[in-house]
C-alpha atoms as a PDB file:
ATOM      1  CA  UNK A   1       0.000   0.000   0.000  1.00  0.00           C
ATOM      2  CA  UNK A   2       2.948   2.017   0.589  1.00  0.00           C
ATOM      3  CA  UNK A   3       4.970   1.587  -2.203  1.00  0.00           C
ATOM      4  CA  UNK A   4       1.233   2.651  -4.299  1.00  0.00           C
ATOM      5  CA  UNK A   5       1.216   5.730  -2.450  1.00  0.00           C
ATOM      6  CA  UNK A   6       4.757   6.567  -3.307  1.00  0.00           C
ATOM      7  CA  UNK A   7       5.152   5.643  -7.103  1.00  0.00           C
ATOM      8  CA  UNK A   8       1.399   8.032  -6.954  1.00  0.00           C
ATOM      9  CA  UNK A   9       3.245  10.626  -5.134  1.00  0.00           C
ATOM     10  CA  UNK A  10       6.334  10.622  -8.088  1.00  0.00           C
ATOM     11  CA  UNK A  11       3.910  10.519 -10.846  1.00  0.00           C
ATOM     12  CA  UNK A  12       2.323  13.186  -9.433  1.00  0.00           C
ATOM     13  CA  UNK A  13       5.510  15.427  -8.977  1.00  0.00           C
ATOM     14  CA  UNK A  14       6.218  14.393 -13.095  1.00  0.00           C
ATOM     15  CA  UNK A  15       3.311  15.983 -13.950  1.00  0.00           C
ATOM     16  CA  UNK A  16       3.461  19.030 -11.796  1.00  0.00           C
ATOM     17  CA  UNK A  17       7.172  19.313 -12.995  1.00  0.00           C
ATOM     18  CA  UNK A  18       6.120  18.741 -16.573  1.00  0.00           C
ATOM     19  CA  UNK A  19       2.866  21.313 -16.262  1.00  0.00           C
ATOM     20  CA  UNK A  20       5.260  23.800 -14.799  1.00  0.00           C
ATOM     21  CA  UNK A  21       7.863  23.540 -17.189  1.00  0.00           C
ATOM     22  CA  UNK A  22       5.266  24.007 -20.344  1.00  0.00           C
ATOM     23  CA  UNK A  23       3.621  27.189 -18.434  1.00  0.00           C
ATOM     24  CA  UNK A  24       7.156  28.789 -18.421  1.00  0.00           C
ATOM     25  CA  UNK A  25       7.816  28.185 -21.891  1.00  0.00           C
ATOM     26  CA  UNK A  26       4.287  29.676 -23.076  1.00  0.00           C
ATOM     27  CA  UNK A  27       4.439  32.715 -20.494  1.00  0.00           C
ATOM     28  CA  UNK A  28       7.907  33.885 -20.674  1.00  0.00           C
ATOM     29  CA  UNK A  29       7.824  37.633 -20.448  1.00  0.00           C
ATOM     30  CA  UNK A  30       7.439  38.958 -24.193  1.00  0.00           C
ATOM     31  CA  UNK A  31       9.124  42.260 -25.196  1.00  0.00           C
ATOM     32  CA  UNK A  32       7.866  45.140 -27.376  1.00  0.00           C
ATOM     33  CA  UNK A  33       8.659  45.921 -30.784  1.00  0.00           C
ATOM     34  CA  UNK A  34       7.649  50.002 -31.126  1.00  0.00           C
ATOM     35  CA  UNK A  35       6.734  50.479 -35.224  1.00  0.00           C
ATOM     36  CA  UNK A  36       8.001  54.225 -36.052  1.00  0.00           C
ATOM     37  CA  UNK A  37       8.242  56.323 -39.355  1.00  0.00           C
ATOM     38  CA  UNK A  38      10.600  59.003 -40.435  1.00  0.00           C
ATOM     39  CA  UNK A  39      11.975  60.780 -43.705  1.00  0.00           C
ATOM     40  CA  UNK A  40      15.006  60.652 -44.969  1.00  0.00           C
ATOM     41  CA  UNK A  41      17.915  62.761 -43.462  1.00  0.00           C
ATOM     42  CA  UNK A  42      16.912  66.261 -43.407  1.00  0.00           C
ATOM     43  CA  UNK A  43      13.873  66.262 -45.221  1.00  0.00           C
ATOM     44  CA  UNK A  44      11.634  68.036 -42.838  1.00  0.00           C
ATOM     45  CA  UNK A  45       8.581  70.129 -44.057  1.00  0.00           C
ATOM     46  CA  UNK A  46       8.880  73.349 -46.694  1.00  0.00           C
ATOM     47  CA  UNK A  47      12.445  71.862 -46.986  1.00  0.00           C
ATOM     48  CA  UNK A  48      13.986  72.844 -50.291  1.00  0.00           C
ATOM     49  CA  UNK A  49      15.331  69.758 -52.950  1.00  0.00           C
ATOM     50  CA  UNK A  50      17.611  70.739 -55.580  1.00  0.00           C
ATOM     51  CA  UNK A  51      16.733  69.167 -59.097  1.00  0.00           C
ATOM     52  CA  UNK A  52      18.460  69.253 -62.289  1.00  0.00           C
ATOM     53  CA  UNK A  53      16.643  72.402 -63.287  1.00  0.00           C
ATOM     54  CA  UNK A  54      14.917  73.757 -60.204  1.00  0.00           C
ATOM     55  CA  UNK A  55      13.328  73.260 -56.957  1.00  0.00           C
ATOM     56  CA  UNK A  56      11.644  71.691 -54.819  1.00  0.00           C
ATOM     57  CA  UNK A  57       9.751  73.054 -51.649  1.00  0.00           C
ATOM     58  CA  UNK A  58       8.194  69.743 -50.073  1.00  0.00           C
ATOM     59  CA  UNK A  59       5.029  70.981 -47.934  1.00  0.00           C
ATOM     60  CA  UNK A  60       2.770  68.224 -47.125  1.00  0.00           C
ATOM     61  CA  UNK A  61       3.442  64.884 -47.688  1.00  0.00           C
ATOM     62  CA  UNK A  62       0.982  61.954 -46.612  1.00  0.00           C
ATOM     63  CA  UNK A  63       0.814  58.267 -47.188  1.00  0.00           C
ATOM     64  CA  UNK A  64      -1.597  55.213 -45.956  1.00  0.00           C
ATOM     65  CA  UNK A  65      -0.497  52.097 -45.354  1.00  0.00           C
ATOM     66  CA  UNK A  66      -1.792  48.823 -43.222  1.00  0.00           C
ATOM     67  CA  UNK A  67      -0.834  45.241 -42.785  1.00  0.00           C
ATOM     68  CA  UNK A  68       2.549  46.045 -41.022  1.00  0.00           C
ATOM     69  CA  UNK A  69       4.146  42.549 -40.484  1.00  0.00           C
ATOM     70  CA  UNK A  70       7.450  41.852 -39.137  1.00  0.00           C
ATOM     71  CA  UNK A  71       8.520  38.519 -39.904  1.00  0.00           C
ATOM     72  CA  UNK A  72       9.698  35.986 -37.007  1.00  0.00           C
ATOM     73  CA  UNK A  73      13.088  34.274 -38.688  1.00  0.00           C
ATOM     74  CA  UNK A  74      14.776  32.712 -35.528  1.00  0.00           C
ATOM     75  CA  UNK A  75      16.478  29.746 -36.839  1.00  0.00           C
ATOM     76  CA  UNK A  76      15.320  30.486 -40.453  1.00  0.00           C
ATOM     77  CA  UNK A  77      16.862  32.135 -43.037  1.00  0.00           C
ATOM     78  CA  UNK A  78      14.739  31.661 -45.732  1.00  0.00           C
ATOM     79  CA  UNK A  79      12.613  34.942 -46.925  1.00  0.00           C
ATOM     80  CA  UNK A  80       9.218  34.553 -47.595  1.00  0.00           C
ATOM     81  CA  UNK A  81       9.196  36.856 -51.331  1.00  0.00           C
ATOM     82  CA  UNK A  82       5.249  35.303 -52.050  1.00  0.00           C
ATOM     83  CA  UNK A  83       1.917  36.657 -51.060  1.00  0.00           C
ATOM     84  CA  UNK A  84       1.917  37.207 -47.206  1.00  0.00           C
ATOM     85  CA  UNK A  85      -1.493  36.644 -46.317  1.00  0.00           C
ATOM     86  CA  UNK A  86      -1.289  33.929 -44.617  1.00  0.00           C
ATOM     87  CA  UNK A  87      -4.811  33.567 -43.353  1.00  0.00           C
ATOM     88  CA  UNK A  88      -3.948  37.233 -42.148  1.00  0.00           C
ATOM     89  CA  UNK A  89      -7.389  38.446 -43.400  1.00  0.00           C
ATOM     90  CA  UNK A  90      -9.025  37.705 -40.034  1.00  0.00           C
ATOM     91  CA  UNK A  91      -6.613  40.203 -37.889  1.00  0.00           C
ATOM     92  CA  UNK A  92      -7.601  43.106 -39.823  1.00  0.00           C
ATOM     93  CA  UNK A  93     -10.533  43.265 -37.282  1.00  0.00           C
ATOM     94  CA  UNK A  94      -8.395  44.346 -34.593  1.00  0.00           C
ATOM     95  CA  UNK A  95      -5.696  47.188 -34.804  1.00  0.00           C
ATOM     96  CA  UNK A  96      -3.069  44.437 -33.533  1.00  0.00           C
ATOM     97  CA  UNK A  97      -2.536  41.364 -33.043  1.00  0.00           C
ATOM     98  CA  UNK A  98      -0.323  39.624 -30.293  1.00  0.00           C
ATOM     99  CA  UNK A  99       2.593  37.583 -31.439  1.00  0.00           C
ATOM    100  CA  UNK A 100       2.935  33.802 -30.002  1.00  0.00           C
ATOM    101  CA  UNK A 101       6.406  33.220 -31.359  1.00  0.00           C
ATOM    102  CA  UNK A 102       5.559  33.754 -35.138  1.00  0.00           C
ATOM    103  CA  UNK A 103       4.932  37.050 -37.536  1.00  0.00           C
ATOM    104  CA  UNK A 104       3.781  40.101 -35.808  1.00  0.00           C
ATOM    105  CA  UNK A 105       1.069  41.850 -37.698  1.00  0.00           C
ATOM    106  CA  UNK A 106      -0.238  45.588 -37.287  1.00  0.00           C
ATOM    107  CA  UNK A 107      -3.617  45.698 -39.185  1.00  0.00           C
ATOM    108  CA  UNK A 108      -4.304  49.386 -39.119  1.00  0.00           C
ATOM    109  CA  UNK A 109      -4.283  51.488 -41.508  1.00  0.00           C
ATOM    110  CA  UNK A 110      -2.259  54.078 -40.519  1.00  0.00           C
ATOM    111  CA  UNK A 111      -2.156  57.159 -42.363  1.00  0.00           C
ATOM    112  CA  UNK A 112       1.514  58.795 -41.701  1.00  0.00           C
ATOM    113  CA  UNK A 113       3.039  62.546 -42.236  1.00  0.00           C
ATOM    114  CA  UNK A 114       6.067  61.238 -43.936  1.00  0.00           C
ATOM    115  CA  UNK A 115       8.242  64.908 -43.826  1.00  0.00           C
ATOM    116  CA  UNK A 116       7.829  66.012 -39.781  1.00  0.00           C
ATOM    117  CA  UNK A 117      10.321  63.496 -38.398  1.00  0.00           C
ATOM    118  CA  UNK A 118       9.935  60.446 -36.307  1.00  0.00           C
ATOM    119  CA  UNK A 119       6.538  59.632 -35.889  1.00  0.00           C
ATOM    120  CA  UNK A 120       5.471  56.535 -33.567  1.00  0.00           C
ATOM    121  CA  UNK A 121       2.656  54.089 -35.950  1.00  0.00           C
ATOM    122  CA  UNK A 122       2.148  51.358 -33.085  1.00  0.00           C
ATOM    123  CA  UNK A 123       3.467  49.469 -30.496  1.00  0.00           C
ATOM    124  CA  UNK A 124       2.900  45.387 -29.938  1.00  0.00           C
ATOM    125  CA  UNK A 125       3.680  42.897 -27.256  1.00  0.00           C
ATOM    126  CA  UNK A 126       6.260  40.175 -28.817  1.00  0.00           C
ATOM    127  CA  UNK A 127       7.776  36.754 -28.041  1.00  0.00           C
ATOM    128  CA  UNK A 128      11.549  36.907 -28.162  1.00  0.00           C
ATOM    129  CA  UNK A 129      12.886  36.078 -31.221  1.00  0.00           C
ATOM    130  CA  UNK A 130      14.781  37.086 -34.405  1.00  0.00           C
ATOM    131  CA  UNK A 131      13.186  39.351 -36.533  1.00  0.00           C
ATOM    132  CA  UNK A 132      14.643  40.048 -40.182  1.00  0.00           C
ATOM    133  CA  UNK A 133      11.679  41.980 -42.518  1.00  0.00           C
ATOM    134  CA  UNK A 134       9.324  44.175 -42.607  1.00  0.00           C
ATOM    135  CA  UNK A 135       6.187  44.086 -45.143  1.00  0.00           C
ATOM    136  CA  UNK A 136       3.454  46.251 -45.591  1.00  0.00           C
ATOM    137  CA  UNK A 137       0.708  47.538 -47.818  1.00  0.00           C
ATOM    138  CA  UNK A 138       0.354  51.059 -49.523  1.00  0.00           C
ATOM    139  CA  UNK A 139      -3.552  51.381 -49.250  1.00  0.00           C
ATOM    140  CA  UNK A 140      -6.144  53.952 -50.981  1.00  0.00           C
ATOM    141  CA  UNK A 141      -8.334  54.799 -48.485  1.00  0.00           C
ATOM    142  CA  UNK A 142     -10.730  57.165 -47.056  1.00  0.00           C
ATOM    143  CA  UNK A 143      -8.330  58.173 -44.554  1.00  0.00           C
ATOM    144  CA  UNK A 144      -6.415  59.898 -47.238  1.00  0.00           C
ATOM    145  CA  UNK A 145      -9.120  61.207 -48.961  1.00  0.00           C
ATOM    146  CA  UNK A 146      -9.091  58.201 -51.274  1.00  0.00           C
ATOM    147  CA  UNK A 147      -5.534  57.707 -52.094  1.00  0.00           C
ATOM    148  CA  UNK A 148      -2.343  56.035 -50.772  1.00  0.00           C
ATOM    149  CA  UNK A 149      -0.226  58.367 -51.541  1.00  0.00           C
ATOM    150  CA  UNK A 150      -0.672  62.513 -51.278  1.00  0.00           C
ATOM    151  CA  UNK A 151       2.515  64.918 -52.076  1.00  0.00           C
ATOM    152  CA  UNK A 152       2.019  68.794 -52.368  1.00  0.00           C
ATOM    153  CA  UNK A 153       4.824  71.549 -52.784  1.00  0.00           C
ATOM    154  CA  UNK A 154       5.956  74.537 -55.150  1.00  0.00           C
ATOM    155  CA  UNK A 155       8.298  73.975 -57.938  1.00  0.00           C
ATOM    156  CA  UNK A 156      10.541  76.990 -58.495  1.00  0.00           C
ATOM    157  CA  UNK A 157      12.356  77.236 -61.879  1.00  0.00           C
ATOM    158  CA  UNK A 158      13.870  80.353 -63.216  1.00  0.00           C
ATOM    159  CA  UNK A 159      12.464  82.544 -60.637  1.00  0.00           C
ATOM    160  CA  UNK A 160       9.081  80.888 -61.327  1.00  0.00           C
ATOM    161  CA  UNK A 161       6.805  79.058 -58.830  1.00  0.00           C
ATOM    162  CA  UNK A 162       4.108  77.123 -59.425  1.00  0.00           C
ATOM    163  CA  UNK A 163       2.404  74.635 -57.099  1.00  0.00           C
ATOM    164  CA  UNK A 164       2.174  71.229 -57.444  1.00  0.00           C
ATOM    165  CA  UNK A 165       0.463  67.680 -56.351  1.00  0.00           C
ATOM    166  CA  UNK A 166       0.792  64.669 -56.766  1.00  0.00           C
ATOM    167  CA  UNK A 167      -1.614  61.736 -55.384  1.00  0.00           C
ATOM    168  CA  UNK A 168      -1.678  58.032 -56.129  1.00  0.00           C
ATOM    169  CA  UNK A 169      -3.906  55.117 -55.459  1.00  0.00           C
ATOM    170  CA  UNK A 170      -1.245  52.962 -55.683  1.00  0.00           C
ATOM    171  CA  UNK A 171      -1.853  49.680 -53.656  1.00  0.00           C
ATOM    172  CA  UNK A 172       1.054  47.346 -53.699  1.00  0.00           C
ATOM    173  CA  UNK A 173       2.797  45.372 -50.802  1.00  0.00           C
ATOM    174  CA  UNK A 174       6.256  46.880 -49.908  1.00  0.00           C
ATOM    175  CA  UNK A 175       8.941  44.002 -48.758  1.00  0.00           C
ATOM    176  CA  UNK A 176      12.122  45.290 -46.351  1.00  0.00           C
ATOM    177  CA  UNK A 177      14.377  43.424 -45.103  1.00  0.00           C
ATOM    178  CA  UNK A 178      15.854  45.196 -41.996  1.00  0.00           C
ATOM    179  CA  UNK A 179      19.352  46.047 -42.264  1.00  0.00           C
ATOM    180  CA  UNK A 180      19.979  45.344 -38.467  1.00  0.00           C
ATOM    181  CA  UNK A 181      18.384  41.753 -37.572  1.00  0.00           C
ATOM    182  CA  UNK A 182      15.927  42.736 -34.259  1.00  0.00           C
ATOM    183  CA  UNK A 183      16.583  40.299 -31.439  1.00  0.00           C
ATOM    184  CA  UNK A 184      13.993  40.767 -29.011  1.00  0.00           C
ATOM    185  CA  UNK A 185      14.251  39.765 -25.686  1.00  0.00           C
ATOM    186  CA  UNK A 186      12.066  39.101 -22.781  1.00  0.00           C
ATOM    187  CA  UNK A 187      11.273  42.279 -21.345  1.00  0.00           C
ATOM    188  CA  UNK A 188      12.880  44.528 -23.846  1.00  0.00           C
ATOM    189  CA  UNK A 189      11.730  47.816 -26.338  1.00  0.00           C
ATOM    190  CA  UNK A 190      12.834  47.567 -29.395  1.00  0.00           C
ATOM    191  CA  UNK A 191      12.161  50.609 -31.884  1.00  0.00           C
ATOM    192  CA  UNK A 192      11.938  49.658 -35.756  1.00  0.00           C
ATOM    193  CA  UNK A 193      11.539  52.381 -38.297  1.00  0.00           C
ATOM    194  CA  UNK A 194      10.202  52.634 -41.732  1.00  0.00           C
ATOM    195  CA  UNK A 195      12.456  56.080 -43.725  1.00  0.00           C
ATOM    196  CA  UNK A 196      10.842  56.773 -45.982  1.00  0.00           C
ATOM    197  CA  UNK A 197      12.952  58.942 -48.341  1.00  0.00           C
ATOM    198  CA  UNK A 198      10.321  61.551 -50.559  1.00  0.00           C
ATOM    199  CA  UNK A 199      13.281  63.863 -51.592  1.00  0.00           C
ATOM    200  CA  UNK A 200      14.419  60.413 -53.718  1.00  0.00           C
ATOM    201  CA  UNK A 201      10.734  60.072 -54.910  1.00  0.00           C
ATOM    202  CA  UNK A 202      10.815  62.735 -56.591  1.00  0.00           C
ATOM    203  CA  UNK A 203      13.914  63.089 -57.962  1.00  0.00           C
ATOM    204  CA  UNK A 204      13.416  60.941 -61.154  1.00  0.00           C
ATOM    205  CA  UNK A 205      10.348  63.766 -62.116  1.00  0.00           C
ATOM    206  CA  UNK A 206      10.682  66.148 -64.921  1.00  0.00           C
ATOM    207  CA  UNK A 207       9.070  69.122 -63.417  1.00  0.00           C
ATOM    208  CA  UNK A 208      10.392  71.362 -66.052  1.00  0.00           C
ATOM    209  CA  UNK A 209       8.234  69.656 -69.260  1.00  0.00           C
ATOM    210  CA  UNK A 210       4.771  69.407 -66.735  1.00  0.00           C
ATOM    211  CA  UNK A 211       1.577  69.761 -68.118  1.00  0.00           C
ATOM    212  CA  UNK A 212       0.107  72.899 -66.328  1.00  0.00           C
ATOM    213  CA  UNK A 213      -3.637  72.704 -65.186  1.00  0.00           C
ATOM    214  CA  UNK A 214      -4.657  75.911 -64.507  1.00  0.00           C
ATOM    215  CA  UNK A 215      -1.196  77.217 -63.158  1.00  0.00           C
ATOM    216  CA  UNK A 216      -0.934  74.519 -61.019  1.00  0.00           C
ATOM    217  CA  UNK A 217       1.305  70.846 -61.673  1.00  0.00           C
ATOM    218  CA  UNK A 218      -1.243  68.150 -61.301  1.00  0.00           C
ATOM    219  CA  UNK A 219       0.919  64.558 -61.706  1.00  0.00           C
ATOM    220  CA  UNK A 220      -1.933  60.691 -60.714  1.00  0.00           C
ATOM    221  CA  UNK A 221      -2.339  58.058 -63.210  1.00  0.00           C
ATOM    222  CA  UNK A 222      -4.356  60.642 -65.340  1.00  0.00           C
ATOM    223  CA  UNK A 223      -2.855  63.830 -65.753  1.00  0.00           C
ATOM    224  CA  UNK A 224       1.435  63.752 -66.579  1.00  0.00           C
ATOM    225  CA  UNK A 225       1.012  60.049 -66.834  1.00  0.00           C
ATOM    226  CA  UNK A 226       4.343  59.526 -68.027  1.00  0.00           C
ATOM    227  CA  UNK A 227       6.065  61.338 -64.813  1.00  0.00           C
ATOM    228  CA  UNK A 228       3.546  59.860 -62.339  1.00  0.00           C
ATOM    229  CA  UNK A 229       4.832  56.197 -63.810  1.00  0.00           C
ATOM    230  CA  UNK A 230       8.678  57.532 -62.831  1.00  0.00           C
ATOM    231  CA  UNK A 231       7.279  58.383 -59.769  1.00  0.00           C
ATOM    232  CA  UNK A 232       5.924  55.143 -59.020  1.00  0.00           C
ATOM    233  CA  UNK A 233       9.581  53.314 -60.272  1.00  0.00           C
ATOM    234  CA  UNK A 234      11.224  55.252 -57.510  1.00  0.00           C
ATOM    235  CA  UNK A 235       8.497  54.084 -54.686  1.00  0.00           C
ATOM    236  CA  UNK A 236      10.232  51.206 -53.455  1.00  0.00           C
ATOM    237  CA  UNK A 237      14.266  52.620 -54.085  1.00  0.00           C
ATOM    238  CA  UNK A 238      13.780  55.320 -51.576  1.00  0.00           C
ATOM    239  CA  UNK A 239      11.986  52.929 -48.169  1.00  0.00           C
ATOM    240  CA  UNK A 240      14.298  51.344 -45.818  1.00  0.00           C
ATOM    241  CA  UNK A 241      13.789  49.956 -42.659  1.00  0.00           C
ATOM    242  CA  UNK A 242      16.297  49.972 -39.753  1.00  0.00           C
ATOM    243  CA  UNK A 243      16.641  49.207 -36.279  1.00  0.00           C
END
């Protein structure tokens, strides 16, 4: 009777040691990956860019993305280049969503003021881990009156200035890799920033040879197609993520 009571009593202790060991595993203490966005360098607003025969005085510039992800790599080299989805759809309802050890994901949107500085998007609870890339998705919506992208300034040529816009609907997913792996560990901030640099947007644009609409440079898929389409080549040259 007593040796049943004692191999119960080790069995028991298995379990509990087992249980215990499971429960610190899943609860370790995550850390917290802060999402920020900043232009490049200087680039602050009514900032003057040089161009081959002008300038440029940046005053507003807006964009709307959602979908953050930063991917989870620990152990795993291997970039995912294909759609990201990954049954993602259903954490759009929420404006984050917790990592367990995998991708973290920040639905939004988020519509940013790409020329002020750093700006902080959002801030998420993580496991520890390794993280490598950043994805996320230039979005047309409301929050932007309709577009993804919205860039106003004055060009200034020859002692001539005349205003300008620029505003695209553009919806495409941007892929970053970071170029300081994130290691987060338990307990810790980590702050990972999207530059985006709008000086180098623009700097493939022929301003000069514009199509004026009423005194004014209008440049979307419509109006100055063909400098709106070297706009859009320069989108993804001139983001960077770093850490």
């Amino acid at each position: 009777m007593k040796t049943r009571n004692l191999v119960t009593i080790l069995g028991m202790s298995f379990l509990l040691i087992s249980v215990t060991s499971c429960n610190n595993t899943k609860n370790s203490i995550p850390g917290t990956i802060q999402f920020n966005s900043s232009s490049k360098s200087a680039v602050i607003k009514s900032a003057s860019v040089s161009m081959t025969t002008g300038t440029v005085d940046i005053q507003t510039a807006t964009v709307e993305i959602q979908n953050l992800v930063v991917e989870e790599n620990s152990g795993n080299d291997v970039q995912n280049e294909g759609n990201n989805n990954d049954g993602k759809d259903n954490e759009k309802e929420s404006t984050s969503t917790e990592n367990d050890g995998g991708d973290v994901t920040l639905a939004g949107p988020y519509v940013l003021d790409v020329i002020n500085g750093l700006a902080t998007i959002d801030q998420i609870d993580v496991q520890p881990g390794t993280y490598k890339k950043v994805d996320f998705d230039f979005v047309a919506g409301p929050e932007n009156n309709g577009n993804s992208i919205v860039i106003s300034g004055v060009y200034t040529s020859a002692g001539v200035a005349t205003p300008f816009e620029i505003t695209s609907n553009l919806a495409a997913t941007v892929q970053l890799l970071l170029a300081n792996i994130v290691n987060v560990n338990s307990g810790s901030t980590v702050s990972v920033s999207i530059v985006f640099d709008v000086a180098g947007w623009l700097s493939t644009i022929d301003f000069e040879n514009a199509i004026l609409t009423v005194d004014k440079i209008i440049i979307n898929a419509n109006e100055n197609a063909s400098l709106y389409n070297s706009f859009v080549a320069a989108l993804n040259q001139h983001i960077e993520a770093e850490s």
